[in-house]
C-alpha atoms as a PDB file:
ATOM      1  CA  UNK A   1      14.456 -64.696 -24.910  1.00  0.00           C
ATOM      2  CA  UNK A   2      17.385 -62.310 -26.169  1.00  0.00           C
ATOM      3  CA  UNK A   3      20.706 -63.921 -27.918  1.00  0.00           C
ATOM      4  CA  UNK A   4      23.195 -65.153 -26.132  1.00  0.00           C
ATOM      5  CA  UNK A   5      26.205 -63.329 -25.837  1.00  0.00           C
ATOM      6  CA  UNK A   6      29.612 -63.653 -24.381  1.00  0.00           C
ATOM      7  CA  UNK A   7      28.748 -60.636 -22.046  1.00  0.00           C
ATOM      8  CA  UNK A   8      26.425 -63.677 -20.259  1.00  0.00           C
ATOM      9  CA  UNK A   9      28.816 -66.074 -19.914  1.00  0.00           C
ATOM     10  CA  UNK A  10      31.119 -66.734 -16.170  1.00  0.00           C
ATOM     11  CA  UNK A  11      33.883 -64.952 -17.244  1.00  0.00           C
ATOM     12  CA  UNK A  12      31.792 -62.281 -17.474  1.00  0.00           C
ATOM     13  CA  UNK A  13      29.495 -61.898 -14.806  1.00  0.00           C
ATOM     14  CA  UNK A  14      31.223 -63.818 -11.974  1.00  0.00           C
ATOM     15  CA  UNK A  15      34.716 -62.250 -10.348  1.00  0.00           C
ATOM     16  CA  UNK A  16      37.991 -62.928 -11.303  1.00  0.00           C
ATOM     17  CA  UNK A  17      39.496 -66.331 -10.584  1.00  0.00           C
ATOM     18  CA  UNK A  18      35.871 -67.908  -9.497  1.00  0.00           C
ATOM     19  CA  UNK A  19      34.531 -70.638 -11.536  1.00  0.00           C
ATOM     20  CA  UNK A  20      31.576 -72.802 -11.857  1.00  0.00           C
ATOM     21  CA  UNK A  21      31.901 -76.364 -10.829  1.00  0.00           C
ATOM     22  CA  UNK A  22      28.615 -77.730  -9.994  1.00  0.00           C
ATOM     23  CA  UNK A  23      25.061 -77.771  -9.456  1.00  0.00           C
ATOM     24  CA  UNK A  24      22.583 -79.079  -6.887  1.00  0.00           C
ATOM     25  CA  UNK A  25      19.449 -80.113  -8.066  1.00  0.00           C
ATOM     26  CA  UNK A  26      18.026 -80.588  -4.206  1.00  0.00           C
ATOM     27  CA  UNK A  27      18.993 -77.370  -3.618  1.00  0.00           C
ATOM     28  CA  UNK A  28      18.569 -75.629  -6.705  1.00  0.00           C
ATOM     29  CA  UNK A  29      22.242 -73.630  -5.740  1.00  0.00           C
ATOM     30  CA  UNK A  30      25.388 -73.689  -8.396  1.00  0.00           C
ATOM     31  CA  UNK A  31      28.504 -73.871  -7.127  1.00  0.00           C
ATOM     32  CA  UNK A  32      31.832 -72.191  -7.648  1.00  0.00           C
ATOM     33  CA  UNK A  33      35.788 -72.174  -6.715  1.00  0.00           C
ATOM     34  CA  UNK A  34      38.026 -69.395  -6.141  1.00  0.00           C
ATOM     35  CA  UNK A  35      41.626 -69.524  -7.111  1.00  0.00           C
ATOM     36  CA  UNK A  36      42.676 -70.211  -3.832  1.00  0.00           C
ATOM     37  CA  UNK A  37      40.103 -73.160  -3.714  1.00  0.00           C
ATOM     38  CA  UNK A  38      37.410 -72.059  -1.437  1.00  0.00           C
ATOM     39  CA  UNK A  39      34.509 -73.123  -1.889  1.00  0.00           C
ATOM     40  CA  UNK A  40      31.227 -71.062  -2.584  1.00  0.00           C
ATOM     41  CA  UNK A  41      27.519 -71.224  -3.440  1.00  0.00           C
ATOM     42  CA  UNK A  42      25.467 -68.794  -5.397  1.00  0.00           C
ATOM     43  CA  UNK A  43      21.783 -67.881  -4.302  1.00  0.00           C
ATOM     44  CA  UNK A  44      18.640 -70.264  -4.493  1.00  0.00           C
ATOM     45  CA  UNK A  45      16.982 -70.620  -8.213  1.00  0.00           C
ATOM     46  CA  UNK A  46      19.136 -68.105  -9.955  1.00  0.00           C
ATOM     47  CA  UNK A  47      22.346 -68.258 -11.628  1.00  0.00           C
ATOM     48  CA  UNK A  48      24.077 -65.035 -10.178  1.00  0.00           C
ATOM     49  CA  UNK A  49      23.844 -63.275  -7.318  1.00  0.00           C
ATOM     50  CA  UNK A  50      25.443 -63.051  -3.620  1.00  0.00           C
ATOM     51  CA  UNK A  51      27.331 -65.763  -3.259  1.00  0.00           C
ATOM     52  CA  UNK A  52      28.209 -67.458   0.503  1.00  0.00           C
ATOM     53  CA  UNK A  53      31.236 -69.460   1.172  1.00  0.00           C
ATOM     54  CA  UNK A  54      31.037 -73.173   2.059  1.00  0.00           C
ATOM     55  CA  UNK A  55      33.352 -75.893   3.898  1.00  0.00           C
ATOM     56  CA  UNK A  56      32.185 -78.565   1.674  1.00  0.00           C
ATOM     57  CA  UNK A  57      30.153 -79.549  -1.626  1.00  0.00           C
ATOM     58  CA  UNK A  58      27.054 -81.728  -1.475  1.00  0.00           C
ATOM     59  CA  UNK A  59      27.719 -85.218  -2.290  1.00  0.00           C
ATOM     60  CA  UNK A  60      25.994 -84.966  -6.379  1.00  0.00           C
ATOM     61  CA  UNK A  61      28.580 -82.020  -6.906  1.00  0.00           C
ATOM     62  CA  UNK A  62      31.322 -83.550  -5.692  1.00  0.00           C
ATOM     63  CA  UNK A  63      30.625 -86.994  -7.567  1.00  0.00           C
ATOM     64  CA  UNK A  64      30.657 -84.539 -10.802  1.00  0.00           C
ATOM     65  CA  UNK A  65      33.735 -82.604  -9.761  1.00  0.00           C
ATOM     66  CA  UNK A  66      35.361 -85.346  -9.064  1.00  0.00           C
ATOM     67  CA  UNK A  67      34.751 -87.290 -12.226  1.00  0.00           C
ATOM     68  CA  UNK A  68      35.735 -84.338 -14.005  1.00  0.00           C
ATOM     69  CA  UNK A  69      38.839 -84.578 -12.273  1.00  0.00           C
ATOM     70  CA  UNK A  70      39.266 -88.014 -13.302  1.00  0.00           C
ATOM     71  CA  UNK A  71      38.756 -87.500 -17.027  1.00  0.00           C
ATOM     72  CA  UNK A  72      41.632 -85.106 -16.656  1.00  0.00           C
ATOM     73  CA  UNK A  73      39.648 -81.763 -17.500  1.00  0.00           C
ATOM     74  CA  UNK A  74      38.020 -78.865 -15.249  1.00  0.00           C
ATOM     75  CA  UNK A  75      34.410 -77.552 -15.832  1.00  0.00           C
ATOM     76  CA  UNK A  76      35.131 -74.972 -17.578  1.00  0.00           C
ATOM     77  CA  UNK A  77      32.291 -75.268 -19.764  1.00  0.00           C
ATOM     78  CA  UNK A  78      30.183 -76.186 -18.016  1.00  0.00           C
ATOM     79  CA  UNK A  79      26.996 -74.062 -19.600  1.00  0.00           C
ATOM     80  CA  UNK A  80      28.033 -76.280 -22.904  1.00  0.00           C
ATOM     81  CA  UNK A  81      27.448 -79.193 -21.056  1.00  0.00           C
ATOM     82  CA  UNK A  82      23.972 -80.871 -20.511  1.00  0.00           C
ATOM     83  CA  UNK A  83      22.806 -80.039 -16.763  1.00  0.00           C
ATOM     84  CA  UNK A  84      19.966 -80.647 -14.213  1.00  0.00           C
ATOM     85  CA  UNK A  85      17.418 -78.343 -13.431  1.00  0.00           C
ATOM     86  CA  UNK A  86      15.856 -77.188 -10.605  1.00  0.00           C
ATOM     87  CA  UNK A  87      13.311 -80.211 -10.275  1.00  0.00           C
ATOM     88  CA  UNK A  88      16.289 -82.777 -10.816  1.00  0.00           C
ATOM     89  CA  UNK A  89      15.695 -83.432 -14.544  1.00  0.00           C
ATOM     90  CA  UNK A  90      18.829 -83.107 -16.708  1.00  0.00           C
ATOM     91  CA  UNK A  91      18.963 -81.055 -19.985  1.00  0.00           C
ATOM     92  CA  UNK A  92      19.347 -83.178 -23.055  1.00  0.00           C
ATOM     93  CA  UNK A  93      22.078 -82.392 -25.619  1.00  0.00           C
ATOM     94  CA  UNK A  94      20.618 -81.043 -29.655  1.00  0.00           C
ATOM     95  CA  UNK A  95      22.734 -84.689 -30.055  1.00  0.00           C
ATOM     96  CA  UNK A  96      20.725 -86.351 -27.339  1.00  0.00           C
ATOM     97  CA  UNK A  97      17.173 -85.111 -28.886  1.00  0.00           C
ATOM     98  CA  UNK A  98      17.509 -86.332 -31.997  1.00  0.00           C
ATOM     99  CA  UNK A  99      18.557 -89.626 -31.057  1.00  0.00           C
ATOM    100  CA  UNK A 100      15.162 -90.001 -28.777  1.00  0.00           C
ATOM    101  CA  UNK A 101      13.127 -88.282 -31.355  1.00  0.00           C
ATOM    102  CA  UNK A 102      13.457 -91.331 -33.544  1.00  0.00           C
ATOM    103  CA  UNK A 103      11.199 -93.446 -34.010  1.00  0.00           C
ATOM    104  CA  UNK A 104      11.035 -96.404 -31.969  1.00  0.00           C
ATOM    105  CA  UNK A 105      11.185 -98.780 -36.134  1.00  0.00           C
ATOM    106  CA  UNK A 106      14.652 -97.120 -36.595  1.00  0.00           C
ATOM    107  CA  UNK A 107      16.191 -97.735 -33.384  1.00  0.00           C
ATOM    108  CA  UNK A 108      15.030-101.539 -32.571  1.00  0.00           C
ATOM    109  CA  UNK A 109      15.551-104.261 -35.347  1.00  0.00           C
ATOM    110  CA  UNK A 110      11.855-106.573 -35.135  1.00  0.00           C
ATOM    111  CA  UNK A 111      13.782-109.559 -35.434  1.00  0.00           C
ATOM    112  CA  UNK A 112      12.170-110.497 -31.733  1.00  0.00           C
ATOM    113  CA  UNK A 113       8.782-110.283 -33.162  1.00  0.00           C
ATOM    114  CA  UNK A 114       9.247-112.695 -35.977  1.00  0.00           C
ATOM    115  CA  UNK A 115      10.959-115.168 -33.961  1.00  0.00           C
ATOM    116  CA  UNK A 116       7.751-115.288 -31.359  1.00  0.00           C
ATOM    117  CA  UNK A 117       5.463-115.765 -34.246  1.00  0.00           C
ATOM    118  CA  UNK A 118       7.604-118.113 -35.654  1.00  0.00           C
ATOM    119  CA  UNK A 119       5.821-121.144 -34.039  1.00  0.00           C
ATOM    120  CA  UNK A 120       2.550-120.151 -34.738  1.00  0.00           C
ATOM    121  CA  UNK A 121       3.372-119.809 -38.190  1.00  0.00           C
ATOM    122  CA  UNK A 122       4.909-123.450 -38.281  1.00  0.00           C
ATOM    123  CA  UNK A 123       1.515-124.863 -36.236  1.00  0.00           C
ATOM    124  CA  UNK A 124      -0.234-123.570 -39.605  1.00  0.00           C
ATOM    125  CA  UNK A 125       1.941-125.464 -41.854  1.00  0.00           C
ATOM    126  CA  UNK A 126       1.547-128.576 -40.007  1.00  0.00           C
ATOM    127  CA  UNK A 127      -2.402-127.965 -39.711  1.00  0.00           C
ATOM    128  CA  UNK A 128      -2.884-127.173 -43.910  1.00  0.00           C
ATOM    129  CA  UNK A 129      -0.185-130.146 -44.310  1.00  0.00           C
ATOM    130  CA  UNK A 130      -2.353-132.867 -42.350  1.00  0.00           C
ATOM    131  CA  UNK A 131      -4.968-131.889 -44.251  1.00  0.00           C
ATOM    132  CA  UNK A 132      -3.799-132.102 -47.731  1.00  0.00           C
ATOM    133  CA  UNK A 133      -2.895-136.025 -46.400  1.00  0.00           C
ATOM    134  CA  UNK A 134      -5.759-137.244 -45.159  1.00  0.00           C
ATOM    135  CA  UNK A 135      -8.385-135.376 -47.158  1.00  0.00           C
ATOM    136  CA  UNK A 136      -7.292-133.842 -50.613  1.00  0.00           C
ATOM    137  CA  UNK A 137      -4.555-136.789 -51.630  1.00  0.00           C
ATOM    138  CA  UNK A 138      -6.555-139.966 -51.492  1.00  0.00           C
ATOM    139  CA  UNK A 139      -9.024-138.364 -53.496  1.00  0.00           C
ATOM    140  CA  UNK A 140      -6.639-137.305 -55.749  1.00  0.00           C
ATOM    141  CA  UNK A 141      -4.961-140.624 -56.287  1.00  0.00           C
ATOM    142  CA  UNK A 142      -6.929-143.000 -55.829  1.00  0.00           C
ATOM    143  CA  UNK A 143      -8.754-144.035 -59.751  1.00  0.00           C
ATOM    144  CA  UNK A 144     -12.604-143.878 -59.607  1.00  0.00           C
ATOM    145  CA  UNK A 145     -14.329-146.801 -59.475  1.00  0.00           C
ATOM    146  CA  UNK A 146     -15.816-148.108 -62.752  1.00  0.00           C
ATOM    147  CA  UNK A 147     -19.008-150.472 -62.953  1.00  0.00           C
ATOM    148  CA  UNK A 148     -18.839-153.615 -63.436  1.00  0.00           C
ATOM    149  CA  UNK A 149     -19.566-154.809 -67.163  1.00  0.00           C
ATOM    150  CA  UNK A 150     -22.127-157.136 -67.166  1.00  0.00           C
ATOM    151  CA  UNK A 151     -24.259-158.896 -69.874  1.00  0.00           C
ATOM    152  CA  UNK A 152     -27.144-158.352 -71.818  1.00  0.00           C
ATOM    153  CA  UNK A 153     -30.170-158.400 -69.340  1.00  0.00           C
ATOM    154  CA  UNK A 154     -27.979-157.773 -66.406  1.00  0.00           C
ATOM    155  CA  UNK A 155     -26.825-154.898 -64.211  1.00  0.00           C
ATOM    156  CA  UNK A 156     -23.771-154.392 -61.535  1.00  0.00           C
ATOM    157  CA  UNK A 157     -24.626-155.161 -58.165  1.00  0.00           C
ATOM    158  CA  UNK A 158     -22.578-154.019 -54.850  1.00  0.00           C
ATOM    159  CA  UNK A 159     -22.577-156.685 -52.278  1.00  0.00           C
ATOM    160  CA  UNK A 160     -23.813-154.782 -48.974  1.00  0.00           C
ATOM    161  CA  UNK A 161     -22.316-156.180 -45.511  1.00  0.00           C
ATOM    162  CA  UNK A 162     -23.724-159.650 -44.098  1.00  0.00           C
ATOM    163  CA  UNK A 163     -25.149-160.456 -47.883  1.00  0.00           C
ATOM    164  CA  UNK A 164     -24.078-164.137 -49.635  1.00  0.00           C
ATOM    165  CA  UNK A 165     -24.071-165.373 -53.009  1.00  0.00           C
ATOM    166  CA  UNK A 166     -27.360-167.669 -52.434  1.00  0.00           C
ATOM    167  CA  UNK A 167     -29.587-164.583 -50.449  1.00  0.00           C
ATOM    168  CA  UNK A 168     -28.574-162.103 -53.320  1.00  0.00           C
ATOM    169  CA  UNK A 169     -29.526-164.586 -56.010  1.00  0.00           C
ATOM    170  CA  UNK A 170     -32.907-165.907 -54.435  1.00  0.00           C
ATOM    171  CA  UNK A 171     -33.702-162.376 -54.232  1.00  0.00           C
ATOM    172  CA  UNK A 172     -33.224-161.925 -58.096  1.00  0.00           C
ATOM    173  CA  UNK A 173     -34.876-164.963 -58.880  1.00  0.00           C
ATOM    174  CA  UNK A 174     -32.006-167.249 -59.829  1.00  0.00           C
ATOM    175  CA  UNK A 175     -30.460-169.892 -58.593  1.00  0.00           C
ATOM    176  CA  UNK A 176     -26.999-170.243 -57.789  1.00  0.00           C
ATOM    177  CA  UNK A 177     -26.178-171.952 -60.466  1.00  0.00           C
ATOM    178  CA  UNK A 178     -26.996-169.158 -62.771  1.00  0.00           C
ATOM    179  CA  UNK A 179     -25.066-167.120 -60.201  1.00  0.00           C
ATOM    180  CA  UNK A 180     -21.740-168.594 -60.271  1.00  0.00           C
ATOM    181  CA  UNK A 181     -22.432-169.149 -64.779  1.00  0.00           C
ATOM    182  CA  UNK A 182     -22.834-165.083 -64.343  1.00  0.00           C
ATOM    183  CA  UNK A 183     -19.880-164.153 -62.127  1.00  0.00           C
ATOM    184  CA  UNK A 184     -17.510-167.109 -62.673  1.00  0.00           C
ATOM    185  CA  UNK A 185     -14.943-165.063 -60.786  1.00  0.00           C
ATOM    186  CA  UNK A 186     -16.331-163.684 -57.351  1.00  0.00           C
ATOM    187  CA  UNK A 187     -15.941-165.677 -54.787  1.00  0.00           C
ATOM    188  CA  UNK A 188     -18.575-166.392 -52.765  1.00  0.00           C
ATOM    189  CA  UNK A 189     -16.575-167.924 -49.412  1.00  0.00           C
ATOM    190  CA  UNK A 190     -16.680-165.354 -48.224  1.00  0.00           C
ATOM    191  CA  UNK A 191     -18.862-162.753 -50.325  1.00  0.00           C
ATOM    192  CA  UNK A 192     -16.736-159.772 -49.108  1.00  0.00           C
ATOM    193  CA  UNK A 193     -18.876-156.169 -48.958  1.00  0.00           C
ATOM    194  CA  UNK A 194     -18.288-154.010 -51.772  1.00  0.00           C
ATOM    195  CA  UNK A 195     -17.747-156.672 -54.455  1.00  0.00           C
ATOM    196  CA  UNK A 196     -19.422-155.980 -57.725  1.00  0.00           C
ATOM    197  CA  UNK A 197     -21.296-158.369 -59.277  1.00  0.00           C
ATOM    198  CA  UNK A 198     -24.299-159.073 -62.344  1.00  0.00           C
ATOM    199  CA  UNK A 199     -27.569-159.536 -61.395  1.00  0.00           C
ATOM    200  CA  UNK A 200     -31.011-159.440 -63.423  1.00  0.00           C
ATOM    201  CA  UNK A 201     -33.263-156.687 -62.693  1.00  0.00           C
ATOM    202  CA  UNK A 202     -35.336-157.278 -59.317  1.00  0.00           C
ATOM    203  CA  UNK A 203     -38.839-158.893 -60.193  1.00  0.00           C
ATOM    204  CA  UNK A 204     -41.588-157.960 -58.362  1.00  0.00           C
ATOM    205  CA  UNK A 205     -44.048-159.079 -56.216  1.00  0.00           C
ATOM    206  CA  UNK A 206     -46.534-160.913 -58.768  1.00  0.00           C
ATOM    207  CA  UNK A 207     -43.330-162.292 -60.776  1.00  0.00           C
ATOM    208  CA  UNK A 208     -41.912-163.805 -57.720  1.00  0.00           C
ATOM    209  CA  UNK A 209     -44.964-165.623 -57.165  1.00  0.00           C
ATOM    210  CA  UNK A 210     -45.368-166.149 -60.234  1.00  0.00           C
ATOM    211  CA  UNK A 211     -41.742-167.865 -60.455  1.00  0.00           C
ATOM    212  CA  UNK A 212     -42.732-169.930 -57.153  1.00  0.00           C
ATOM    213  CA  UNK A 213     -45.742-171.150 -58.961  1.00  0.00           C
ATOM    214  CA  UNK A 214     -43.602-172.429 -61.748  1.00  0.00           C
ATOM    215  CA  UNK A 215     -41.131-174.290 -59.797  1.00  0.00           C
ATOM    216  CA  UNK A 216     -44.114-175.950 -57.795  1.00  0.00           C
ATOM    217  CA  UNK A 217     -45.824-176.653 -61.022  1.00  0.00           C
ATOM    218  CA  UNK A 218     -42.691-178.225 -62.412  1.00  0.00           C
ATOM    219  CA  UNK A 219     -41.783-179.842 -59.630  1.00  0.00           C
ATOM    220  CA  UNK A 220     -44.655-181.645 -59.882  1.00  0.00           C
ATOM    221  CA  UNK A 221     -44.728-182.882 -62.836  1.00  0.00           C
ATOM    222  CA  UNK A 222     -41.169-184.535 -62.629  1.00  0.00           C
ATOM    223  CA  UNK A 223     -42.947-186.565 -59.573  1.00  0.00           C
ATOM    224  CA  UNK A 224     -42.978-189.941 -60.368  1.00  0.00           C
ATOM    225  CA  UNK A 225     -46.279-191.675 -61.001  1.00  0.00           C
ATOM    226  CA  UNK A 226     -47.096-194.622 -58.151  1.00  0.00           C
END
């Protein structure tokens, strides 16, 4: 495509007085008036050529005409000026291209796009918080659980659910006398589950019945004599 000269502008090729007002993109005609303000359309698809005189404008050149008139200027320029081509599409501006050759970051702020995942975000902090509660502070404050001291010959003991003073000691081989001299403290109405108290090692089998024979044996001997 040569340079553009002023030898190809209107006041060049068209005659003298006639200028271009309009184009019709249905049509694919321009448009021109003659000093005496008749009205006239140049040949299909081309710029120049015969031109045949009209009674009246189509309706999308006389909106423009008009609303040139109203902005108080003519179309003088009107090659300048961005137009529509012959399938109806308008002819950006050098102004107009840049602007839509941006990229879509620098032209819309994402402040949209934060605020919807705003929520989500704050679900998370509720989520982590509920579980730094319930799981990770109790543990962390609550002091770990020492044995019981307990004499010589004795070791802690942690009373298990439906248990009692007398069952715990029979099972030891005391009484509960030795019981209550051992843990003068715990109280055994009720015995509650989890309470720590001193016991002698478990005996087994033979040394229960050998306990049992004992006790008969003594018992016994303490009967009086008839």
């Amino acid at each position: 495509m040569g340079r553009w000269t002023q030898y190809d502008e209107d006041d060049y090729r068209l005659p003298e007085g006639m200028k271009r007002i309009g184009y019709d993109a249905d049509s694919g005609r321009y448009y021109f008036r003659d000093t005496d303000g008749s009205l006239w359309k140049g040949p299909q698809g081309a710029e120049f050529g015969q031109m045949t005189r009209v009674n009246e404008l189509p309706a999308t050149v006389q909106a423009e005409v008009e609303h040139s008139e109203r902005h108080g200027g003519h179309n003088d320029d009107l090659e300048a000026s961005p137009r529509a081509s012959r399938d109806g599409y308008q002819v950006l501006s050098e102004s107009d291209r840049d602007e839509h050759s941006r990229p879509m970051a620098h032209q819309v702020h994402n402040h949209s796009s934060y605020r919807s995942l705003f929520p989500f975000f704050l679900i998370i902090a509720v989520c982590l918080l509920l579980v730094w509660r319930l799981l990770v502070q109790p543990s962390l404050s609550s002091p770990a659980i020492t044995p019981k001291r307990c004499p010589e010959g004795t070791a802690a003991y942690w009373i298990q659910p439906g248990q009692s003073c007398w069952e715990v000691s029979r099972e030891r081989g005391w009484s509960l006398a030795e019981f209550h001299e051992a843990n003068p403290k715990v109280n055994c109405e009720p015995l509650l589950p989890g309470t720590s108290v001193c016991l002698p090692p478990k005996p087994s089998a033979g040394g229960v019945n050998t306990l049992k024979n004992r006790k008969r044996g003594g018992a016994q001997r303490r009967a009086p004599r008839r």
